[in-house]
C-alpha atoms as a PDB file:
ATOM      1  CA  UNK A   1      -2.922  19.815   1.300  1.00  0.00           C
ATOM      2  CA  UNK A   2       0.260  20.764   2.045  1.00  0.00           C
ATOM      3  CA  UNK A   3       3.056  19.789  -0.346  1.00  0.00           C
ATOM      4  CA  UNK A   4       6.234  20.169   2.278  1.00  0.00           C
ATOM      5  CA  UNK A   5       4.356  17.246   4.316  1.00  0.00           C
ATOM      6  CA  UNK A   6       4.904  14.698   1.118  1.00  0.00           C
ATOM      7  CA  UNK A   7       8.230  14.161   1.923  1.00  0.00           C
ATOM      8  CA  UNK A   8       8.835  10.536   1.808  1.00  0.00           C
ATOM      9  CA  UNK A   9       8.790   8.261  -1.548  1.00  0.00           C
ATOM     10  CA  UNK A  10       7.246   5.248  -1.960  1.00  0.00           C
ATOM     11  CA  UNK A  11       6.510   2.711  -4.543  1.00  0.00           C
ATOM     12  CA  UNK A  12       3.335   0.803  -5.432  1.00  0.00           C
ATOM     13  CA  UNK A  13       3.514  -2.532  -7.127  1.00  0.00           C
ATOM     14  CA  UNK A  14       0.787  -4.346  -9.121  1.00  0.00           C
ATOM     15  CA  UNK A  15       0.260  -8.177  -9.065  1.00  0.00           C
ATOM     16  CA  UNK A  16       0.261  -9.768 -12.254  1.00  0.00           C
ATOM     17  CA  UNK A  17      -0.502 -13.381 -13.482  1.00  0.00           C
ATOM     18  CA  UNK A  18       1.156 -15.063 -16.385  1.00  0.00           C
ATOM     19  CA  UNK A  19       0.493 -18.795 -17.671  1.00  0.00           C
ATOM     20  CA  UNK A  20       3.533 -21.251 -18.501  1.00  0.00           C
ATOM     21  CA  UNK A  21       4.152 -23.039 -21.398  1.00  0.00           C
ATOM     22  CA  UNK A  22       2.329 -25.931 -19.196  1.00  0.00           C
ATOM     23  CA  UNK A  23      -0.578 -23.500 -18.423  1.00  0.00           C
ATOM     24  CA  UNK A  24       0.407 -23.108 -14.588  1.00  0.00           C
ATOM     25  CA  UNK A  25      -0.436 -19.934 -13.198  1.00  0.00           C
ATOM     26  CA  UNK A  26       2.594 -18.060 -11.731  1.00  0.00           C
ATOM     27  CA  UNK A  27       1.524 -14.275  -9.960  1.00  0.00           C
ATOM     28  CA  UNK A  28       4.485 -11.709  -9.297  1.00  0.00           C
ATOM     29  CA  UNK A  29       4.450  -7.843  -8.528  1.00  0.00           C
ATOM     30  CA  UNK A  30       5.899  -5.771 -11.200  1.00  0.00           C
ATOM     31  CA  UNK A  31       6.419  -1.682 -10.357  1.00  0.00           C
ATOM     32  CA  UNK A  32       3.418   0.223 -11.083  1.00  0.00           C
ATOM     33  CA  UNK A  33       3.898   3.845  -9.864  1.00  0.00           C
ATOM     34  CA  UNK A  34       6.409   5.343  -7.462  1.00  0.00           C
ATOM     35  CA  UNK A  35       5.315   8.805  -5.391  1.00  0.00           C
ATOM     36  CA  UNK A  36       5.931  11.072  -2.669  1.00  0.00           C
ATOM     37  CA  UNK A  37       4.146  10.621   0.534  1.00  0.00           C
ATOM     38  CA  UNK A  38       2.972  11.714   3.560  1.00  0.00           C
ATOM     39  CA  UNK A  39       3.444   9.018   6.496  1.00  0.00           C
ATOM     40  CA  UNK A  40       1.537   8.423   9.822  1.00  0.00           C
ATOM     41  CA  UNK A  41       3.773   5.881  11.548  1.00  0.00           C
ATOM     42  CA  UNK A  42       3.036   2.183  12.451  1.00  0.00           C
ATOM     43  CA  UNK A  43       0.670   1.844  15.274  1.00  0.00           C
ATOM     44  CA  UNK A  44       1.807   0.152  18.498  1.00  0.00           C
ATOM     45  CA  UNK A  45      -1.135  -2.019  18.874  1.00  0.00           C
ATOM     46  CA  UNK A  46      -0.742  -5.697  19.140  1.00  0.00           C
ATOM     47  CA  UNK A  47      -3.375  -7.602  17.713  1.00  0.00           C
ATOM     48  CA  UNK A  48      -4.609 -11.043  19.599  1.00  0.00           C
ATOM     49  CA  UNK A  49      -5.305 -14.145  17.619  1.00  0.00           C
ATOM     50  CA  UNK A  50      -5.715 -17.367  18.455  1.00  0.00           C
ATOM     51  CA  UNK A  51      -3.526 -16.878  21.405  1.00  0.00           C
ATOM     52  CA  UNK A  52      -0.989 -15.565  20.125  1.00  0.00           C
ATOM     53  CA  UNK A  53       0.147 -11.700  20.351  1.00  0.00           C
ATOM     54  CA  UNK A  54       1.095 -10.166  17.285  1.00  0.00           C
ATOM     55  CA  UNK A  55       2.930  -6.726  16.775  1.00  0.00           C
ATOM     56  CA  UNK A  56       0.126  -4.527  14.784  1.00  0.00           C
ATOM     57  CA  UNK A  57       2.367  -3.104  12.110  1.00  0.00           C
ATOM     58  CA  UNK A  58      -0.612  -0.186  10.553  1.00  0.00           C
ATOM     59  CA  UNK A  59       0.661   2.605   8.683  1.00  0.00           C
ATOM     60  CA  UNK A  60      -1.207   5.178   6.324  1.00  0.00           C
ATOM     61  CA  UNK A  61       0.321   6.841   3.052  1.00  0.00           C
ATOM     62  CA  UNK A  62      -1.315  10.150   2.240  1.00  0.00           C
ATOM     63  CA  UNK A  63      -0.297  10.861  -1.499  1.00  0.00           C
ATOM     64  CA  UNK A  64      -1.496  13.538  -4.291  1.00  0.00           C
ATOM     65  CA  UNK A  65      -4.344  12.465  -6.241  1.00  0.00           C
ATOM     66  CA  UNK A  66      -3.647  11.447 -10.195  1.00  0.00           C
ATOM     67  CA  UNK A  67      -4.945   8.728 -12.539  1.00  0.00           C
ATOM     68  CA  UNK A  68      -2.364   6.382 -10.908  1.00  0.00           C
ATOM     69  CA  UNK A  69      -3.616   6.595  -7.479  1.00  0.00           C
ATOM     70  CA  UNK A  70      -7.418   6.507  -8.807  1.00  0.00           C
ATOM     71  CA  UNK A  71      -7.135   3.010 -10.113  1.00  0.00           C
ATOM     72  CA  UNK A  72      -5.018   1.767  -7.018  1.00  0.00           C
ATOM     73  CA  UNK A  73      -7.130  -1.132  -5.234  1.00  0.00           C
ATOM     74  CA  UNK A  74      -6.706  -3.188  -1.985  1.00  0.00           C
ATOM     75  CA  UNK A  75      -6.738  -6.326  -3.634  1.00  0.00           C
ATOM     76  CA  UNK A  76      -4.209  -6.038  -6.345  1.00  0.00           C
ATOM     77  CA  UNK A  77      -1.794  -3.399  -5.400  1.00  0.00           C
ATOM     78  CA  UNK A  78       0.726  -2.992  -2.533  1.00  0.00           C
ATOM     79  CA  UNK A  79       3.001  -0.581  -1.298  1.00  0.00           C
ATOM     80  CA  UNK A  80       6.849  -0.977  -0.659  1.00  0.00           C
ATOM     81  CA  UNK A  81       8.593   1.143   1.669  1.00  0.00           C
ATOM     82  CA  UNK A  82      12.051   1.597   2.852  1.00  0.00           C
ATOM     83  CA  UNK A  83      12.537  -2.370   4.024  1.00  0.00           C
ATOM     84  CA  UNK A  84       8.921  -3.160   4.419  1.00  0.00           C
ATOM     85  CA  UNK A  85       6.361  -4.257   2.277  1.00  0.00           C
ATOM     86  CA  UNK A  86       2.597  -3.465   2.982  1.00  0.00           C
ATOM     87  CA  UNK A  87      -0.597  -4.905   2.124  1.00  0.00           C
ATOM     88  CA  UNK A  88      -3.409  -2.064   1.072  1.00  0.00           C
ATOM     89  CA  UNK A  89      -6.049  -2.475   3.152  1.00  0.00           C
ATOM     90  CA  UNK A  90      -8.074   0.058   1.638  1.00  0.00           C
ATOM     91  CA  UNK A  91      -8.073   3.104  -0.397  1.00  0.00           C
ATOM     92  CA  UNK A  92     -10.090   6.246   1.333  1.00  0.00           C
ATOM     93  CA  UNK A  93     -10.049   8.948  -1.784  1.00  0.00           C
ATOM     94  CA  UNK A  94     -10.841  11.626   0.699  1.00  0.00           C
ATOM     95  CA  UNK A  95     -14.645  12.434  -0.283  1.00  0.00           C
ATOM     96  CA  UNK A  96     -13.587  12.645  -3.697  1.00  0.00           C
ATOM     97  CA  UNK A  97     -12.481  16.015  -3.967  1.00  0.00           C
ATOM     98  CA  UNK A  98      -9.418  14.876  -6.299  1.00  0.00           C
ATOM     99  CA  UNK A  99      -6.798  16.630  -3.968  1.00  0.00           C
ATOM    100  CA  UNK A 100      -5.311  13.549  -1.596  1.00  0.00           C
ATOM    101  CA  UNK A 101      -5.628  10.420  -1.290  1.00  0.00           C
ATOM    102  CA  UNK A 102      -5.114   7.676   1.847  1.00  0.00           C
ATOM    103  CA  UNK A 103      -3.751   4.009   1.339  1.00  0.00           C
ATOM    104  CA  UNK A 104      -4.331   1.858   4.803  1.00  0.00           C
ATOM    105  CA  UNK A 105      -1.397  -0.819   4.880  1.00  0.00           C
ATOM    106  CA  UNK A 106      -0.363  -3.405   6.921  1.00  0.00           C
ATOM    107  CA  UNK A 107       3.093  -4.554   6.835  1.00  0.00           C
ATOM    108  CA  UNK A 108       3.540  -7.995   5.290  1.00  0.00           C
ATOM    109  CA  UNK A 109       5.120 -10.514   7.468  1.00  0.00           C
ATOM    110  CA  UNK A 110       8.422 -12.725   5.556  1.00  0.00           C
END
């Protein structure tokens, strides 16, 4: 892997629920872990749905492998960067060597 290529920070956020007083659940993201990354830009694919075309809006993070990154999941983590937000689609760990790591996002819509 080539360290020059990690050029770009990003931080990953966790979502975490708490309970009221009144026992309703309320879910936020806190920080988790912030890191330098490698970044393949957004695709230009639009995706079709329902009739309707949407802008595609997939990006991959390649980042150094550490404990952080190992317990990083697609349904409780996501990834902010610059502006953007991205869901984690999924995590590829790159055969498990323990050198790299990929996070497939997709940029949250607001």
């Amino acid at each position: 892997m080539k360290i020059g290529l990690l050029n770009t920070r990003i931080h990953i956020q966790q979502s975490e629920t708490v309970s009221d007083k009144y026992g309703n659940s309320m879910s936020f993201w806190k920080p988790y872990f912030s890191c330098f990354a490698s970044v393949s830009g957004e695709s230009p694919a639009e995706d079709r749905a329902a009739g309707a075309i949407t802008e595609g809006g997939g990006i991959t993070f390649t980042v150094r492998w550490c404990r952080e990154i190992a317990a990083v999941t697609s349904d409780r983590f996501r990834v902010e960067f610059g502006d953007h937000v991205y869901d984690i689609e999924g995590v590829d760990h790159m055969n498990y060597r323990g050198h790299s790591a990929k996070l497939i996002c997709r940029r949250v819509k607001r």
